[in-house]
PDB file of N, CA and C in Angstrom:
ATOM      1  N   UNK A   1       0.846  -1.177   0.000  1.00  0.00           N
ATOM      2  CA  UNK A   1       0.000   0.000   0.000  1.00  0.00           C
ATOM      3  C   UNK A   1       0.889   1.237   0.000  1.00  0.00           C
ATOM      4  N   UNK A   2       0.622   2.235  -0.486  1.00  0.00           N
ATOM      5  CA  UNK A   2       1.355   3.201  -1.251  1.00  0.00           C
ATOM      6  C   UNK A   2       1.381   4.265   0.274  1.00  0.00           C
ATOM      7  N   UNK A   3       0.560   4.485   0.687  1.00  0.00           N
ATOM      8  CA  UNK A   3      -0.084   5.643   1.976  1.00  0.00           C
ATOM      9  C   UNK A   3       0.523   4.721   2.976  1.00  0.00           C
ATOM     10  N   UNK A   4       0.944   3.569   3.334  1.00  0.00           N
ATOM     11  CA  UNK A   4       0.733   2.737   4.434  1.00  0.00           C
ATOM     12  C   UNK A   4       1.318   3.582   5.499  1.00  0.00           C
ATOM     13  N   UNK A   5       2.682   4.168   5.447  1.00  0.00           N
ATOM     14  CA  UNK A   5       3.522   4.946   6.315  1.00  0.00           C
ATOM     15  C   UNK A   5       2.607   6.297   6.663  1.00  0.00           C
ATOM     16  N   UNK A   6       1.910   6.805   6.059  1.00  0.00           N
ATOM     17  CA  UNK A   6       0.760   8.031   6.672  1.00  0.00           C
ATOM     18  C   UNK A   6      -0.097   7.052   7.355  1.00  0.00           C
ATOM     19  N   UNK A   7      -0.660   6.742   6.950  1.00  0.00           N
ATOM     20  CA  UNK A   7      -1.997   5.837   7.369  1.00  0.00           C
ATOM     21  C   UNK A   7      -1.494   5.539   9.275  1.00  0.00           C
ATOM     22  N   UNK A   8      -0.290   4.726   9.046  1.00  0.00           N
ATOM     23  CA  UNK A   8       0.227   4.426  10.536  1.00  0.00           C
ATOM     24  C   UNK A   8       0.703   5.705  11.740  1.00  0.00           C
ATOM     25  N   UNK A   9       0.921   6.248  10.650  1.00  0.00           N
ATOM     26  CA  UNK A   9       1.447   8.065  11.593  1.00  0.00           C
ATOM     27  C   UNK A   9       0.080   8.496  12.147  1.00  0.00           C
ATOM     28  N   UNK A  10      -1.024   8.568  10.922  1.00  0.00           N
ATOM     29  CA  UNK A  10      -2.393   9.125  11.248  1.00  0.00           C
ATOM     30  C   UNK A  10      -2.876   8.424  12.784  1.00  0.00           C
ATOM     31  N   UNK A  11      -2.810   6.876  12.763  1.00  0.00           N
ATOM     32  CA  UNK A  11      -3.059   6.153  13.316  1.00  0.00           C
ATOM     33  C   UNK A  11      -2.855   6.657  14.648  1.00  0.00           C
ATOM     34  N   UNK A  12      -1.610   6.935  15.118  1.00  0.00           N
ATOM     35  CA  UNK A  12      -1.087   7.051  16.154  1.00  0.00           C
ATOM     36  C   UNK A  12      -1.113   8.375  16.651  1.00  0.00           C
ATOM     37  N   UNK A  13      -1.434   9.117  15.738  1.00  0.00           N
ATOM     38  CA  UNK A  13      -1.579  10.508  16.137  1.00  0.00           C
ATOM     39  C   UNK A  13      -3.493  10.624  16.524  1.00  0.00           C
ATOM     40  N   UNK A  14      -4.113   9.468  16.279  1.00  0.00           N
ATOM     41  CA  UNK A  14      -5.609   9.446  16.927  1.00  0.00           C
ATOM     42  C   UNK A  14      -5.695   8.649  18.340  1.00  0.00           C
ATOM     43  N   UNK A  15      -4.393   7.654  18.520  1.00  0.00           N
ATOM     44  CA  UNK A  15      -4.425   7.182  19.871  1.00  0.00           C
ATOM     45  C   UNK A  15      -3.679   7.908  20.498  1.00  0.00           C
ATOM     46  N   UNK A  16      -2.610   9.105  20.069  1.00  0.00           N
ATOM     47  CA  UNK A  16      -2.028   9.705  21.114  1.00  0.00           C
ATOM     48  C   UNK A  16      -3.295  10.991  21.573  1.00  0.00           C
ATOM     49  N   UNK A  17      -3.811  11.457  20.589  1.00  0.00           N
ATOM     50  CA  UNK A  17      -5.031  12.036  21.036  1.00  0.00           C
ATOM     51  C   UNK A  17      -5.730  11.695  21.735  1.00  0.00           C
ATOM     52  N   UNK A  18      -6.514  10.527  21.728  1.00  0.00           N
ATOM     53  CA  UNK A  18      -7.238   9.978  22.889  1.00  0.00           C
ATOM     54  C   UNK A  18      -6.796   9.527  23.858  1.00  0.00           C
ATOM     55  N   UNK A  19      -5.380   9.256  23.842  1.00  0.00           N
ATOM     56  CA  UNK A  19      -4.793   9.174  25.553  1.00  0.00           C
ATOM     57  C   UNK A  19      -4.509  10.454  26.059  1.00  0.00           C
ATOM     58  N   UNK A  20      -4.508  11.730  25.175  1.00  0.00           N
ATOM     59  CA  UNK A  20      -4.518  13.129  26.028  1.00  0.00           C
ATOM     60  C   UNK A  20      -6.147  13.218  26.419  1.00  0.00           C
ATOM     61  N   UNK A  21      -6.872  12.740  25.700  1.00  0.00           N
ATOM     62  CA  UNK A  21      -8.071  13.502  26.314  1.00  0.00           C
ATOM     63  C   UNK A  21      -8.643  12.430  27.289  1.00  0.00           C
ATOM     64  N   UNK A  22      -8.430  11.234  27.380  1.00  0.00           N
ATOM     65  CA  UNK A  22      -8.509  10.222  28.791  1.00  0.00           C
ATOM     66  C   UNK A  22      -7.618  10.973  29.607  1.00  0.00           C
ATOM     67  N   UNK A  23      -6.382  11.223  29.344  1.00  0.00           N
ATOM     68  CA  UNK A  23      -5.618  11.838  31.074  1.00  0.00           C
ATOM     69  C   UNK A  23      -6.482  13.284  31.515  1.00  0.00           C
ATOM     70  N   UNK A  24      -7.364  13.663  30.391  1.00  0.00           N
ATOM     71  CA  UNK A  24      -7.733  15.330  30.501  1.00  0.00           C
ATOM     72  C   UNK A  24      -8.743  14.832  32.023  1.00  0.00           C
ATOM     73  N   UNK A  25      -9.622  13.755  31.268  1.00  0.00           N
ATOM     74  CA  UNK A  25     -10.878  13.221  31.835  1.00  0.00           C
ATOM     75  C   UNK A  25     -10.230  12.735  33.313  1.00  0.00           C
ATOM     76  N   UNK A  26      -9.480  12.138  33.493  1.00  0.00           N
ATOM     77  CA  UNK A  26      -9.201  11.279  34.672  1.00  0.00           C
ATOM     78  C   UNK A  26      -8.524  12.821  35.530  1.00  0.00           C
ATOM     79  N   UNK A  27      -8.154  13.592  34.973  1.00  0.00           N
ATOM     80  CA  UNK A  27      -7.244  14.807  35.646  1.00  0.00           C
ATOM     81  C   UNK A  27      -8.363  15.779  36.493  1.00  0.00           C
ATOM     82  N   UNK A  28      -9.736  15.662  35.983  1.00  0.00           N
ATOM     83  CA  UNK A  28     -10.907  16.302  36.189  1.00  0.00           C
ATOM     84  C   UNK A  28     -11.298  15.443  36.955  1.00  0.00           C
ATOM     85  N   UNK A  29     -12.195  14.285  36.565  1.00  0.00           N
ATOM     86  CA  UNK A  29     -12.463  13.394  37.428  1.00  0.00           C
ATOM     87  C   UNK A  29     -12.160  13.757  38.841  1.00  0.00           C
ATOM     88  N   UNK A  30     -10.727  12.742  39.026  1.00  0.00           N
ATOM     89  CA  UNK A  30     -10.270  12.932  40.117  1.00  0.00           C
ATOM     90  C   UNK A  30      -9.748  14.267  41.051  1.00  0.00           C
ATOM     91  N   UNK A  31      -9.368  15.078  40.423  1.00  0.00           N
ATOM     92  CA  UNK A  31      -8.891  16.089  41.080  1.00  0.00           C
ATOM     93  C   UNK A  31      -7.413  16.329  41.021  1.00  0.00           C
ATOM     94  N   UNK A  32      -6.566  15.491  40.518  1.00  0.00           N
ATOM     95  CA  UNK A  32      -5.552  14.852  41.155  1.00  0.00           C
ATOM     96  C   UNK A  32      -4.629  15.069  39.866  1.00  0.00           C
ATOM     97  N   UNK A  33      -3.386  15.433  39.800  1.00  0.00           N
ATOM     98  CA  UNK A  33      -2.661  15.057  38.477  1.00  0.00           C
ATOM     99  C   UNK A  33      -1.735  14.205  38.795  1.00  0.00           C
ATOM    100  N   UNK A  34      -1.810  13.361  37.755  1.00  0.00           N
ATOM    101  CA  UNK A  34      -1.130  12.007  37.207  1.00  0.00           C
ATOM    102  C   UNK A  34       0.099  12.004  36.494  1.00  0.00           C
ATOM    103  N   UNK A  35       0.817  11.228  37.035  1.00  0.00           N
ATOM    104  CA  UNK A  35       2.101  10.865  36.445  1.00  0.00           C
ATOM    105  C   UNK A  35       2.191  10.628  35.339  1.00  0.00           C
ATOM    106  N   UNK A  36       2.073  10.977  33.899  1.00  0.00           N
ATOM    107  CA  UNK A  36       1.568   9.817  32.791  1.00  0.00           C
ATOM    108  C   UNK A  36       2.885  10.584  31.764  1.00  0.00           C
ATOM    109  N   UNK A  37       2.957  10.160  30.838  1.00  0.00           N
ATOM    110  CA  UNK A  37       3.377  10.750  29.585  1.00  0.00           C
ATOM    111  C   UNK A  37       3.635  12.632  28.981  1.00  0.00           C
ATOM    112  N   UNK A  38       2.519  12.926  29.833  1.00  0.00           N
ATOM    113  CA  UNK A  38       2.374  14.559  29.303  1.00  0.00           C
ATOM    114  C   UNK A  38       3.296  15.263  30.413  1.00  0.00           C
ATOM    115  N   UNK A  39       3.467  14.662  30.941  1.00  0.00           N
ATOM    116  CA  UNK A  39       4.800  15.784  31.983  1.00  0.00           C
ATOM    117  C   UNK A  39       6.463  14.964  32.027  1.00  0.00           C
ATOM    118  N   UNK A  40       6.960  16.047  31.986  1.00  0.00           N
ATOM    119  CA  UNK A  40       8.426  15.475  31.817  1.00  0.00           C
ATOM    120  C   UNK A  40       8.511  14.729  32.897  1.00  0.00           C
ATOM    121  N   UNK A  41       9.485  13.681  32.594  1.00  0.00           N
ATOM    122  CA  UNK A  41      10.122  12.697  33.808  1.00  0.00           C
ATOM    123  C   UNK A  41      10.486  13.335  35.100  1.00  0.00           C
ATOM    124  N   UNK A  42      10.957  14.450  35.193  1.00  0.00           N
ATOM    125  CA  UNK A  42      11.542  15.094  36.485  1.00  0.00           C
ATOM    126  C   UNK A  42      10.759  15.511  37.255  1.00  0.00           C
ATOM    127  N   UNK A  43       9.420  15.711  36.885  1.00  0.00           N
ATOM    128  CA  UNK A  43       8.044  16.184  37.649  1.00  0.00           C
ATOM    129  C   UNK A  43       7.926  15.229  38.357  1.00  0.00           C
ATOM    130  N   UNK A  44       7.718  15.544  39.691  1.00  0.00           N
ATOM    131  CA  UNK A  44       7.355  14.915  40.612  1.00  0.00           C
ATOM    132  C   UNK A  44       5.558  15.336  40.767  1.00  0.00           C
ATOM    133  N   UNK A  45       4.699  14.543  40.295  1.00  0.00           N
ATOM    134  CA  UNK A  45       3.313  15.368  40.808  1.00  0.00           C
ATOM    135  C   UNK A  45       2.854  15.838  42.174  1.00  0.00           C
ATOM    136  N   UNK A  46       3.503  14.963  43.040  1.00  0.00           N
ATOM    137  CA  UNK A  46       3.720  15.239  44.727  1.00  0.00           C
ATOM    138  C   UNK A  46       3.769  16.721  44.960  1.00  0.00           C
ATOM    139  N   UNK A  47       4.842  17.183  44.619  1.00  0.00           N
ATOM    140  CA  UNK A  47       5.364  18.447  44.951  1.00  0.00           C
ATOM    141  C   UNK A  47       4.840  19.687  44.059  1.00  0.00           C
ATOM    142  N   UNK A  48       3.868  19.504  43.301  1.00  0.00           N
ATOM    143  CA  UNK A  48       3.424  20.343  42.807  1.00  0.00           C
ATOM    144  C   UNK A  48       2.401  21.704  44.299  1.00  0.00           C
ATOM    145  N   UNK A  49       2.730  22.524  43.794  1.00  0.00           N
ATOM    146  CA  UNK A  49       2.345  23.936  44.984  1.00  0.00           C
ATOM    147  C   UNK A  49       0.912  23.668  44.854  1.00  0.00           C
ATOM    148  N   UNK A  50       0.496  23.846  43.723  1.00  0.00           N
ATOM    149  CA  UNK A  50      -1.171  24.092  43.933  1.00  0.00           C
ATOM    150  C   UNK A  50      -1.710  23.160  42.249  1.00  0.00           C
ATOM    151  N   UNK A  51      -2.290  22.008  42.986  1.00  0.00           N
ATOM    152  CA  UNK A  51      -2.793  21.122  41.946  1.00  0.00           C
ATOM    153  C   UNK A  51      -3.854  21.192  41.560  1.00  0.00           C
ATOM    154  N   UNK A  52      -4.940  22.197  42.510  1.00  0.00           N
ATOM    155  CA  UNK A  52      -6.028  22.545  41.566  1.00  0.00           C
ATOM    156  C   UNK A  52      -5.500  23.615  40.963  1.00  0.00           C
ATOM    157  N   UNK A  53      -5.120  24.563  41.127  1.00  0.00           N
ATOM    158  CA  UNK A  53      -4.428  25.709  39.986  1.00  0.00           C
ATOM    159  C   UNK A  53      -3.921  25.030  38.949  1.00  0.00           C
ATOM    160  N   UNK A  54      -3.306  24.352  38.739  1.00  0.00           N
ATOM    161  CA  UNK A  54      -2.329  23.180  38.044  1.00  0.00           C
ATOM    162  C   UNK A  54      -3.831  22.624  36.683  1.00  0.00           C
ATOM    163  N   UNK A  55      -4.536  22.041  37.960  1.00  0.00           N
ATOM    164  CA  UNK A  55      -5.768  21.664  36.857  1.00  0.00           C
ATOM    165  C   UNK A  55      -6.414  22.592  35.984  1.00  0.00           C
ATOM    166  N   UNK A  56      -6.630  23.812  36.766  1.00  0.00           N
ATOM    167  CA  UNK A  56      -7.680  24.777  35.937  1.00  0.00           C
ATOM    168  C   UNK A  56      -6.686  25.536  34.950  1.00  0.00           C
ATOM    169  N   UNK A  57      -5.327  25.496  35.206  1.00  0.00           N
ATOM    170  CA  UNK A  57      -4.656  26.332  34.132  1.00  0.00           C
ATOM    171  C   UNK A  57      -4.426  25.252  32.755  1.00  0.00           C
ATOM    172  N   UNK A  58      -4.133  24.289  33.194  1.00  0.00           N
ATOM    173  CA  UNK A  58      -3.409  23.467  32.114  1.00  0.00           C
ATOM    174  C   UNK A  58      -4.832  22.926  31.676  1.00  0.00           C
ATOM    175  N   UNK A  59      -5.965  22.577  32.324  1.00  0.00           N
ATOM    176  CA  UNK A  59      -6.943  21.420  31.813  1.00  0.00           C
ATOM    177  C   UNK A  59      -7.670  21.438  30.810  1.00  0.00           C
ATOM    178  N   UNK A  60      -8.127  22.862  30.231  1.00  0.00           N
ATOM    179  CA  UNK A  60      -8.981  23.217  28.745  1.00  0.00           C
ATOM    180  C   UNK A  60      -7.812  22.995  27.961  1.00  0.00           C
ATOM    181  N   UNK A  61      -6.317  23.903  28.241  1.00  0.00           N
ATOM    182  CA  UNK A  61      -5.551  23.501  27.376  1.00  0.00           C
ATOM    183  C   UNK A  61      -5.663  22.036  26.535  1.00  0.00           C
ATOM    184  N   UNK A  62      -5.237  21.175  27.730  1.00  0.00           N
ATOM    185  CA  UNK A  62      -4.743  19.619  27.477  1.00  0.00           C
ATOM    186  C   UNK A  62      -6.210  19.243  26.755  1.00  0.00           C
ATOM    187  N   UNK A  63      -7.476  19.233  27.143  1.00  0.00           N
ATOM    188  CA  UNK A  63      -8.157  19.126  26.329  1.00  0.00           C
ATOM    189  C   UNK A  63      -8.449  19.483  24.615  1.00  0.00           C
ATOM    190  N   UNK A  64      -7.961  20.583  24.604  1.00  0.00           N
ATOM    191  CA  UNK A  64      -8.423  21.312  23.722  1.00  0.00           C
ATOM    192  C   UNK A  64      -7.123  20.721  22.505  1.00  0.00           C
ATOM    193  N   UNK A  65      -5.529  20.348  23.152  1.00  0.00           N
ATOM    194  CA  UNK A  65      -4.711  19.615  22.197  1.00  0.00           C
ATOM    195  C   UNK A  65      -5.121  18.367  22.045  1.00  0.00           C
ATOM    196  N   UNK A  66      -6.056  17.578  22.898  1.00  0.00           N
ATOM    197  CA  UNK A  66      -6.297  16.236  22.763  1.00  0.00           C
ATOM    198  C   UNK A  66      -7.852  16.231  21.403  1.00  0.00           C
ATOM    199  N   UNK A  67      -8.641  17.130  21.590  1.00  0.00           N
ATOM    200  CA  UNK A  67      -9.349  17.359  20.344  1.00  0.00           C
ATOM    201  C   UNK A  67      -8.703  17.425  18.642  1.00  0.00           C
ATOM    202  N   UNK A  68      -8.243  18.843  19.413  1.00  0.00           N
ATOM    203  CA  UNK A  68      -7.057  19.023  17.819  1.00  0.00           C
ATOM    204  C   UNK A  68      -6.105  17.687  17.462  1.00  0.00           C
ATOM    205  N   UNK A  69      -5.749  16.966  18.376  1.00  0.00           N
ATOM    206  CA  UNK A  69      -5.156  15.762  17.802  1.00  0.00           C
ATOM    207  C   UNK A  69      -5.691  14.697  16.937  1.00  0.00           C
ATOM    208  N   UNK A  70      -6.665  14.561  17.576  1.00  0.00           N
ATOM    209  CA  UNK A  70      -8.058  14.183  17.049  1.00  0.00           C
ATOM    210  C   UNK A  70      -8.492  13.733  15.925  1.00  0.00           C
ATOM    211  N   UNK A  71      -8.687  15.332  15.886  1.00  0.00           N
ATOM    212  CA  UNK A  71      -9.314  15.954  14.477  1.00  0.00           C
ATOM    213  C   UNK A  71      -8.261  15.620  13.550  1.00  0.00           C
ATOM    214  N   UNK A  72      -6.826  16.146  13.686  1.00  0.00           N
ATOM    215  CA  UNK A  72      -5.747  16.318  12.906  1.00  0.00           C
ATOM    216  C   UNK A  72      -5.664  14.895  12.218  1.00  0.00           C
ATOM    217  N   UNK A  73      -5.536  13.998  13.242  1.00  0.00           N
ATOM    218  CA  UNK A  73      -5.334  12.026  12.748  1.00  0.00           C
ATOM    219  C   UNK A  73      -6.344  11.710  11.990  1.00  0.00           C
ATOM    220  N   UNK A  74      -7.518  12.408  12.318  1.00  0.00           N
ATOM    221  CA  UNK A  74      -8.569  11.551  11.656  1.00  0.00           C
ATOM    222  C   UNK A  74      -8.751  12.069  10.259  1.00  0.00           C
ATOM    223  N   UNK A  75      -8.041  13.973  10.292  1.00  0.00           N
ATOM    224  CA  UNK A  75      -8.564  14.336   9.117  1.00  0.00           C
ATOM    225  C   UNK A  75      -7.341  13.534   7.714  1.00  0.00           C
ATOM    226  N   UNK A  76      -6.420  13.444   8.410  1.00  0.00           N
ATOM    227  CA  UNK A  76      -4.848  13.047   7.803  1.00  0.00           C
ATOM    228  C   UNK A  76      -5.353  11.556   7.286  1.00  0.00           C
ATOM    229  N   UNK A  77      -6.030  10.591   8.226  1.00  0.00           N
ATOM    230  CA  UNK A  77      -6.574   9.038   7.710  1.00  0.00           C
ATOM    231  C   UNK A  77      -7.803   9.280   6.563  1.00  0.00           C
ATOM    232  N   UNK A  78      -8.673  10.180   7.061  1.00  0.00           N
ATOM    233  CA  UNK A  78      -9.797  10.230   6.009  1.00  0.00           C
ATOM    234  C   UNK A  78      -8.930  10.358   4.229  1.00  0.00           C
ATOM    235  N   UNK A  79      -7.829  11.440   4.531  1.00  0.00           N
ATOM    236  CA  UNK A  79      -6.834  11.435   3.138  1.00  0.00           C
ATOM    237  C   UNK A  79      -6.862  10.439   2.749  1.00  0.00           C
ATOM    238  N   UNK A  80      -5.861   9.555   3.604  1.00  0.00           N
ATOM    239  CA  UNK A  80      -5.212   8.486   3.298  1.00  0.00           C
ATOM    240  C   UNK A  80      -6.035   8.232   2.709  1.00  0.00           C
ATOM    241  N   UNK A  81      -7.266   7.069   3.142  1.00  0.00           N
ATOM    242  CA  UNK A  81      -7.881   6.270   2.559  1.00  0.00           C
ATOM    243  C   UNK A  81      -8.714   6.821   1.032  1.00  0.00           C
ATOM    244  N   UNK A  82      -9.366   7.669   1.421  1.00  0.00           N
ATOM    245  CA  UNK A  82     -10.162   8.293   0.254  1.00  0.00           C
ATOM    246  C   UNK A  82      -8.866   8.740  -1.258  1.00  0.00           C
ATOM    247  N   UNK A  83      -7.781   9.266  -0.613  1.00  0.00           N
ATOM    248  CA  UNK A  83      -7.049  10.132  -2.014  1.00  0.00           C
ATOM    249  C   UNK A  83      -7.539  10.971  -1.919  1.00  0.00           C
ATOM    250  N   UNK A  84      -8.568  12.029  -1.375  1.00  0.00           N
ATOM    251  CA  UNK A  84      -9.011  13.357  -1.781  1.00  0.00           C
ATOM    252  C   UNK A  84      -8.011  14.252  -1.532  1.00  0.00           C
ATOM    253  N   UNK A  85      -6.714  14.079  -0.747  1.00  0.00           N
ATOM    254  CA  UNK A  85      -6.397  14.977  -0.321  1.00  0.00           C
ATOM    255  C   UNK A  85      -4.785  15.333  -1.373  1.00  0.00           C
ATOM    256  N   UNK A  86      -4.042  16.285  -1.823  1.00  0.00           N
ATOM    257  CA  UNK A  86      -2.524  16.492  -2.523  1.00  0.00           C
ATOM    258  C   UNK A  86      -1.560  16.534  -1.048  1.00  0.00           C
ATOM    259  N   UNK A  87      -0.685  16.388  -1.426  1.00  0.00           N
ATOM    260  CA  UNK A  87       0.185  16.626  -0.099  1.00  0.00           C
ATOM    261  C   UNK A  87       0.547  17.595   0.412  1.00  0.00           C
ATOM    262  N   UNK A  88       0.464  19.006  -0.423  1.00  0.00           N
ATOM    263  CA  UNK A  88      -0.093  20.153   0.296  1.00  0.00           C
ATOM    264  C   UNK A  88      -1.134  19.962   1.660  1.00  0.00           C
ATOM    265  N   UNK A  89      -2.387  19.303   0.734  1.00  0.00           N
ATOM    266  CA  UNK A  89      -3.421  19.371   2.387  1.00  0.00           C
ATOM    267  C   UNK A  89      -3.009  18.395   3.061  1.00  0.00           C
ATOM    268  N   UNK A  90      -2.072  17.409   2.899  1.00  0.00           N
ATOM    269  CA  UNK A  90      -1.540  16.740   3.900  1.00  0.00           C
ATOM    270  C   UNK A  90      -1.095  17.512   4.815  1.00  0.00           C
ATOM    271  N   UNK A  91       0.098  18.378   4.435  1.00  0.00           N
ATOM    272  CA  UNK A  91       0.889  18.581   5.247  1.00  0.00           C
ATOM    273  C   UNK A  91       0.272  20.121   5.915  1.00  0.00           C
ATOM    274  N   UNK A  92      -0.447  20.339   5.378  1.00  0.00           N
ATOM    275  CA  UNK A  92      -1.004  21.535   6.120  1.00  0.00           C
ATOM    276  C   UNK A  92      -2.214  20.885   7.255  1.00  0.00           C
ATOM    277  N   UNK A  93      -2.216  19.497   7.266  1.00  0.00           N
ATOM    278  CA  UNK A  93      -2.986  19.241   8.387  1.00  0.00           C
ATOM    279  C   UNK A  93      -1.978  18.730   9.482  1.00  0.00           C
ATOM    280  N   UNK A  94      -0.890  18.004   9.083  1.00  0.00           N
ATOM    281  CA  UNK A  94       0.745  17.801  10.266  1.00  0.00           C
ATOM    282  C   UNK A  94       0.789  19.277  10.407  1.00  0.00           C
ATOM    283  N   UNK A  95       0.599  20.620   9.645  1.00  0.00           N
ATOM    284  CA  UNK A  95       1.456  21.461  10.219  1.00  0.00           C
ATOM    285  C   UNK A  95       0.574  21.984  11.648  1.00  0.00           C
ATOM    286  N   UNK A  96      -1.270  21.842  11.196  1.00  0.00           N
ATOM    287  CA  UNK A  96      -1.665  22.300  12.159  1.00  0.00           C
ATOM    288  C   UNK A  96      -1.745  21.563  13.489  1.00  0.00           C
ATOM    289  N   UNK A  97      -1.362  20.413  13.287  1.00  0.00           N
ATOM    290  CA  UNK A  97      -0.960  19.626  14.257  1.00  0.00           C
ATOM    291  C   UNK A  97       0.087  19.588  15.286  1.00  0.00           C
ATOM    292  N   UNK A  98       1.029  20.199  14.513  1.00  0.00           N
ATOM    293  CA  UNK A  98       2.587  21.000  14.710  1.00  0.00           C
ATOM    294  C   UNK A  98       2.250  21.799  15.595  1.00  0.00           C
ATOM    295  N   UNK A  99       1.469  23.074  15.302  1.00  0.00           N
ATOM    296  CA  UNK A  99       1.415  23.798  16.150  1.00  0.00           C
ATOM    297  C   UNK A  99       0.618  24.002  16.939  1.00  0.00           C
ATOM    298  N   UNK A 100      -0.602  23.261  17.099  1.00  0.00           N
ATOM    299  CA  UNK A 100      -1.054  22.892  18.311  1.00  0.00           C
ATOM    300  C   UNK A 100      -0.405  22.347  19.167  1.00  0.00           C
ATOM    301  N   UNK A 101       0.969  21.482  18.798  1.00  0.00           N
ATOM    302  CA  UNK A 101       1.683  20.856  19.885  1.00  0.00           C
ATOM    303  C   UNK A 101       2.397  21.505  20.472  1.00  0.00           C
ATOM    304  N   UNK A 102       3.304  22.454  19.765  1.00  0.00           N
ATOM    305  CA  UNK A 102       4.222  23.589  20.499  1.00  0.00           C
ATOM    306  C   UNK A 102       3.350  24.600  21.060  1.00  0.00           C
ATOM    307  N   UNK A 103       2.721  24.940  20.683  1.00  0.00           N
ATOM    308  CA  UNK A 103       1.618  25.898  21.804  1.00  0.00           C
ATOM    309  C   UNK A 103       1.857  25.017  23.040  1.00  0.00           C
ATOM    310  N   UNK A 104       0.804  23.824  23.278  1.00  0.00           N
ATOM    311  CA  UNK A 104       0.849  23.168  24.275  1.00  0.00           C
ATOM    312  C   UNK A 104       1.933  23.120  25.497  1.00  0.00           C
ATOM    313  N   UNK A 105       2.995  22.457  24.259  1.00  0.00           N
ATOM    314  CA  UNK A 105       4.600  22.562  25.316  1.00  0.00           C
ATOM    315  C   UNK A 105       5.127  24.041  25.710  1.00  0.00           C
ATOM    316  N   UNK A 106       4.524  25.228  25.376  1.00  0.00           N
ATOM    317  CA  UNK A 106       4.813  25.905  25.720  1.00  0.00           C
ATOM    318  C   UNK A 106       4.263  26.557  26.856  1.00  0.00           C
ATOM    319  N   UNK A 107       2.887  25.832  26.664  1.00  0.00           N
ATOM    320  CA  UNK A 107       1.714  26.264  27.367  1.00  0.00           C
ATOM    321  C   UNK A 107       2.147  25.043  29.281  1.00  0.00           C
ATOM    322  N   UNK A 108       2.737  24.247  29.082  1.00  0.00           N
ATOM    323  CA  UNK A 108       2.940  23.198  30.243  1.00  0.00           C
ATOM    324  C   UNK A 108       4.636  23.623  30.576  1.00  0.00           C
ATOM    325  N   UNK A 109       5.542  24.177  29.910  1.00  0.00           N
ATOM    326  CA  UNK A 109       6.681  24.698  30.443  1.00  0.00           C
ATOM    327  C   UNK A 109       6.312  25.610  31.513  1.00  0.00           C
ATOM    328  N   UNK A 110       4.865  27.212  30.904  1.00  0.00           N
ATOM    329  CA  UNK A 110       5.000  27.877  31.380  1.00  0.00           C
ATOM    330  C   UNK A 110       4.146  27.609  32.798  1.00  0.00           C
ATOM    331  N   UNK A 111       3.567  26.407  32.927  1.00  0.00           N
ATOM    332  CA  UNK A 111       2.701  26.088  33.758  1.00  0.00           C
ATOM    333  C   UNK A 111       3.977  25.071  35.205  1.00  0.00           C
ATOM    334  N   UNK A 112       4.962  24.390  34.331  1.00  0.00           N
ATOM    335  CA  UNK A 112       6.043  23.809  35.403  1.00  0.00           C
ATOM    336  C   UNK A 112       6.427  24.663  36.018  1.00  0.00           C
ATOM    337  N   UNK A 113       7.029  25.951  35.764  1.00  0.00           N
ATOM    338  CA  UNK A 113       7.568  27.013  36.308  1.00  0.00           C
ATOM    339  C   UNK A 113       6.715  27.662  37.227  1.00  0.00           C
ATOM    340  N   UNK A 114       5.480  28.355  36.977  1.00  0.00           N
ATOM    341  CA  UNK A 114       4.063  28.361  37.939  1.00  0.00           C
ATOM    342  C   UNK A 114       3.833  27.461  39.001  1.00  0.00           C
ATOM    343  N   UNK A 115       3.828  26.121  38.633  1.00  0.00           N
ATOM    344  CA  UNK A 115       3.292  25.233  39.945  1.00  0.00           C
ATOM    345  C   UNK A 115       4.328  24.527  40.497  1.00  0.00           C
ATOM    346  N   UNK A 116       5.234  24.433  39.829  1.00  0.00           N
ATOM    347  CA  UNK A 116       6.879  23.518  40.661  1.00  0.00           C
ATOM    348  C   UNK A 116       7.891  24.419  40.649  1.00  0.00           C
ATOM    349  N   UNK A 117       7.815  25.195  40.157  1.00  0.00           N
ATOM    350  CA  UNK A 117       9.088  26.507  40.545  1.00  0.00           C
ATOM    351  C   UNK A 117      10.226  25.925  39.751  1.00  0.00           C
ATOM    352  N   UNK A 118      10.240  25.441  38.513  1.00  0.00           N
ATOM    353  CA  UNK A 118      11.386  25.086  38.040  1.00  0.00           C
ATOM    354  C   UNK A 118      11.384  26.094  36.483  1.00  0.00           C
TER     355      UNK A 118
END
């Protein structure tokens, strides 16, 4: 299959989406932030100053990249499969994907520094 290598990127860019918006859900849920993938290794969640601040600053964010991820995988697979798309609109759907992600990391740097003082 000619797409197979998009198709698998798309793929994974719809389960890394839905494991941001399960940690969004479980982060709400509980109250509580979780050790998982979206915070660097050196974070200790323990020592965070104020973890509901923590929640309400970062939590629409993390949601709102776990949508756009989403959207981005699914719109990138709908390509794949159909052909409707040139690789222009490919890549202008990775790019908006792109920068929903660096927003994000910029958006959780400026939030480590806020709630862990680093």
């Amino acid at each position: 299959m000619e797409n197979s290598f998009y198709i698998l990127m798309d793929m994974i860019i719809i389960a890394f989406g839905a494991y941001v918006i399960y940690q969004y859900a479980v982060m709400v849920k509980t109250g509580k932030i979780q050790q998982n993938m979206l915070l660097p290794k050196d974070i200790n969640v323990k020592k965070c100053k104020d973890p509901q601040g923590f929640i309400k600053y970062m939590g629409i964010k993390q949601l709102l990249f776990g949508l756009a991820t989403l959207l981005c995988g699914g719109i990138g697979l709908v390509q794949d499969y159909t052909g409707t798309a040139n690789q222009a609109a490919y890549l202008l759907t990775i790019g908006v994907f792109v920068a929903f992600t660096v927003w994000y990391v910029v958006a959780m740097k400026k939030a480590i520094k806020q709630f862990w003082g680093k």
